[in-house]
C-alpha atoms as a PDB file:
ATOM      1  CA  UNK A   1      10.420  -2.538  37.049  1.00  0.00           C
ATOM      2  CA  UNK A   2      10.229   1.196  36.297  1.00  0.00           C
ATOM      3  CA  UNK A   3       8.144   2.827  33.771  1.00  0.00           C
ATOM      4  CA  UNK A   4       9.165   3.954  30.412  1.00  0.00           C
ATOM      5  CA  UNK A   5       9.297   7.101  30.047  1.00  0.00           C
ATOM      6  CA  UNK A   6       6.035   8.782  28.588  1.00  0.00           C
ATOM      7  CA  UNK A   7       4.444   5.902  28.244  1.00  0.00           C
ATOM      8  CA  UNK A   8       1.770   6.778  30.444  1.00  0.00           C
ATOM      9  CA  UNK A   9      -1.969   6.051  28.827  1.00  0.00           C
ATOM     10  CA  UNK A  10      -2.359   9.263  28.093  1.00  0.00           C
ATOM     11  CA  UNK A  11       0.855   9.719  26.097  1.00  0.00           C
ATOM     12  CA  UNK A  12       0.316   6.804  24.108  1.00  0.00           C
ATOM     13  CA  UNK A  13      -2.859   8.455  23.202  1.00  0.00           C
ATOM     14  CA  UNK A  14      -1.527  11.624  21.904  1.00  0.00           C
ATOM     15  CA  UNK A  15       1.496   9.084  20.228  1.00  0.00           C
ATOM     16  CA  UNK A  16      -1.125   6.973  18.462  1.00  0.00           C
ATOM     17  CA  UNK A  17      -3.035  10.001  16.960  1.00  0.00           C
ATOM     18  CA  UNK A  18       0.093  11.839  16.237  1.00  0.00           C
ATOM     19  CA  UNK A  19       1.328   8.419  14.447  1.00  0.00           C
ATOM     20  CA  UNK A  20      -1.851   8.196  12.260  1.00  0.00           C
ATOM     21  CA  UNK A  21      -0.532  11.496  10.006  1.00  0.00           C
ATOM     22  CA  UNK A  22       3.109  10.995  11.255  1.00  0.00           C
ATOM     23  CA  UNK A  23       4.287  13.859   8.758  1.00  0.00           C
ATOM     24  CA  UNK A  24       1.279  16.489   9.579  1.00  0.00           C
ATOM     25  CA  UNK A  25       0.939  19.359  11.989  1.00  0.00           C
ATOM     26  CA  UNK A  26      -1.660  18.742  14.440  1.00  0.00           C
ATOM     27  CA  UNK A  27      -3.140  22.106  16.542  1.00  0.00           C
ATOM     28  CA  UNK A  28      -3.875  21.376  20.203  1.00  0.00           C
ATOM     29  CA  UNK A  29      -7.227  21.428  19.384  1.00  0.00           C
ATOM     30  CA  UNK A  30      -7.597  18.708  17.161  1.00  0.00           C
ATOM     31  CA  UNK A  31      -5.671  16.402  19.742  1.00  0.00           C
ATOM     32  CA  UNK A  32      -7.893  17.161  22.507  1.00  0.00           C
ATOM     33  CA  UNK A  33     -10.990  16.369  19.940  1.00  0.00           C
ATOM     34  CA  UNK A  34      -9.509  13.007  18.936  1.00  0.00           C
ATOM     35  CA  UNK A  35      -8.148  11.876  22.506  1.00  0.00           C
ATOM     36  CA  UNK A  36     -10.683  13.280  24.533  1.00  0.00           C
ATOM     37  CA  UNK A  37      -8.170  14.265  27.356  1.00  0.00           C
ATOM     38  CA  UNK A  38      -8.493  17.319  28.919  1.00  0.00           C
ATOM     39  CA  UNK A  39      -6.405  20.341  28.208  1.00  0.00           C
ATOM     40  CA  UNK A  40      -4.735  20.326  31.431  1.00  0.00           C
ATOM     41  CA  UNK A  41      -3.410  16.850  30.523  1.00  0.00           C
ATOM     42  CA  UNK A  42      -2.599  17.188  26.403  1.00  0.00           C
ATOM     43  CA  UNK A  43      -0.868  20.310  26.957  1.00  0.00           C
ATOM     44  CA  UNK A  44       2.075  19.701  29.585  1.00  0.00           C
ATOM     45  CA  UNK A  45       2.347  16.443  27.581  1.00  0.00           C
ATOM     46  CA  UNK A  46       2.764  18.308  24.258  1.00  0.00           C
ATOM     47  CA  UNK A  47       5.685  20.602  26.219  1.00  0.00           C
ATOM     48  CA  UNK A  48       7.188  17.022  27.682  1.00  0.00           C
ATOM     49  CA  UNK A  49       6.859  15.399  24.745  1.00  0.00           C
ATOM     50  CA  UNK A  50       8.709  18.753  22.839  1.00  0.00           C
ATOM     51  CA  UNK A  51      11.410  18.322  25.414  1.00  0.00           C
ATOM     52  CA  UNK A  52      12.243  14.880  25.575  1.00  0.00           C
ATOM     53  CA  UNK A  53      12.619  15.645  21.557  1.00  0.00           C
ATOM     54  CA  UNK A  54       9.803  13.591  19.938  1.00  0.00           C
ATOM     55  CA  UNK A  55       8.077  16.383  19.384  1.00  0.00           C
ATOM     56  CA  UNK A  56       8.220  19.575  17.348  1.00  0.00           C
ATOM     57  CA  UNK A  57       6.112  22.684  17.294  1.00  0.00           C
ATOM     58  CA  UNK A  58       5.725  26.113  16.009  1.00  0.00           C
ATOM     59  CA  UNK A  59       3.424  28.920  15.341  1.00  0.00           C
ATOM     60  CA  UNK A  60       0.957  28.444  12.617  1.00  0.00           C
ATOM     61  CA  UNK A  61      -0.880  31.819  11.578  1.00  0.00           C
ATOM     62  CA  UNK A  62      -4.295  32.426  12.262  1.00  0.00           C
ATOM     63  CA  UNK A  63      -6.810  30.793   9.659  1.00  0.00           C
ATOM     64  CA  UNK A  64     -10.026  33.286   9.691  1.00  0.00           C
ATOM     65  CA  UNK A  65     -12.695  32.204  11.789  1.00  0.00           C
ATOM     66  CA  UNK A  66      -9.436  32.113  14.303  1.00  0.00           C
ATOM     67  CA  UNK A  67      -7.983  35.238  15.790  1.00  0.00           C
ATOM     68  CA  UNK A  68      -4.981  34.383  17.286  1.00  0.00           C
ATOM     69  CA  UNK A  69      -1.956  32.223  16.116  1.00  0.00           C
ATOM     70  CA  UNK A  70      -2.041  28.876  17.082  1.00  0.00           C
ATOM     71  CA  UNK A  71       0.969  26.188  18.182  1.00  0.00           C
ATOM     72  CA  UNK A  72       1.254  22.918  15.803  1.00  0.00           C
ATOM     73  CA  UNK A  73       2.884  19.733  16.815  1.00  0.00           C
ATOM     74  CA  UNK A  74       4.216  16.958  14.585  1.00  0.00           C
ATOM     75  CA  UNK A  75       6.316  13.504  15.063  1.00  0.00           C
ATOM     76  CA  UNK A  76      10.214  14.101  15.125  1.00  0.00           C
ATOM     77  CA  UNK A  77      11.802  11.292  13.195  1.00  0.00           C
ATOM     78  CA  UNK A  78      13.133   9.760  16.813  1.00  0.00           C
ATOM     79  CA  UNK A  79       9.618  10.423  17.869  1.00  0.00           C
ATOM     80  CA  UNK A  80       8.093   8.182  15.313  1.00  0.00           C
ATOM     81  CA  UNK A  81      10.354   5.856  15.905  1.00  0.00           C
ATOM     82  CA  UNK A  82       9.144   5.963  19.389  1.00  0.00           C
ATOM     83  CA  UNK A  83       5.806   5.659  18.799  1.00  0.00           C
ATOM     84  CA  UNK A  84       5.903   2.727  16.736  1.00  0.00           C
ATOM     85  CA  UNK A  85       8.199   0.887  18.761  1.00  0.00           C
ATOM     86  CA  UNK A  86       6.064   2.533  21.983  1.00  0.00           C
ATOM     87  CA  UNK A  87       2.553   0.939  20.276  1.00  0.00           C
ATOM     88  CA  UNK A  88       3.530  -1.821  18.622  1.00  0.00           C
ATOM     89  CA  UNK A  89       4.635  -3.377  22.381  1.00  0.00           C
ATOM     90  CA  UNK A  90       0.880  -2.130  23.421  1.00  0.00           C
ATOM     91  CA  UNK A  91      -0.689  -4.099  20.822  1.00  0.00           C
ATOM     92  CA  UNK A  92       1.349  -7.082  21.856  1.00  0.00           C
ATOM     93  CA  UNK A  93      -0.337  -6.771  25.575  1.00  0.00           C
ATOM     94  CA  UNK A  94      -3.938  -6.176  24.119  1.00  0.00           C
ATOM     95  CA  UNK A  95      -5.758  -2.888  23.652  1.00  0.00           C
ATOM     96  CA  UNK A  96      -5.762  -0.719  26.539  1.00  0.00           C
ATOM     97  CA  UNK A  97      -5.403   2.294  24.892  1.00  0.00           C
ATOM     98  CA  UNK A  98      -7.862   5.105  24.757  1.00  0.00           C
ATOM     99  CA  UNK A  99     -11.022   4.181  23.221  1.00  0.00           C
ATOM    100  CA  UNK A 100      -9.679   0.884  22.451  1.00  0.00           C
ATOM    101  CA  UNK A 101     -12.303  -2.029  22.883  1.00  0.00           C
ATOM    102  CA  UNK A 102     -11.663  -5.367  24.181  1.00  0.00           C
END
């Protein structure tokens, strides 16, 4: 059986927080606080997720204390639909999700 695409843990991580405000912008920053997963994994995962079209980003402009602009993701409507669908079948198979407890 193959995988569904992102899917991975990792994804349904970033899905799951995402899914929480499904209509706010979210900076990198605050997804790598709330996941815990390392930049070098949320980031290529933001730019798949983009691609495969459940995500959407832009530039927000820099809030003082930050200097530079900074790039905010949110749920597309097929990516909430995604994520639901993606979480609700984890939550049938029990919680293996990031910082989920048995």
């Amino acid at each position: 059986m193959s995988r569904r695409p992102h899917s991975s843990k990792q994804a349904r991580a970033v899905l799951e927080a995402l899914i929480a405000r499904p209509e706010a912008w979210r900076h990198g920053y605050d997804l790598l606080q709330e996941t815990q997963l390392k930049s070098g994994t949320l980031y290529p995962l933001l730019m798949r997720l983009a691609d495969g079209g459940l995500l959407e980003s832009e530039w927000h402009s820099p809030v003082p204390p930050a200097r530079a602009p900074r790039h905010a993701y949110r749920l597309t409507p097929a990516g909430r639909a995604f994520a639901r669908s993606l979480l609700a079948a984890a939550d049938t198979r029990g919680p293996y999700l990031i910082g989920a407890t048995a």
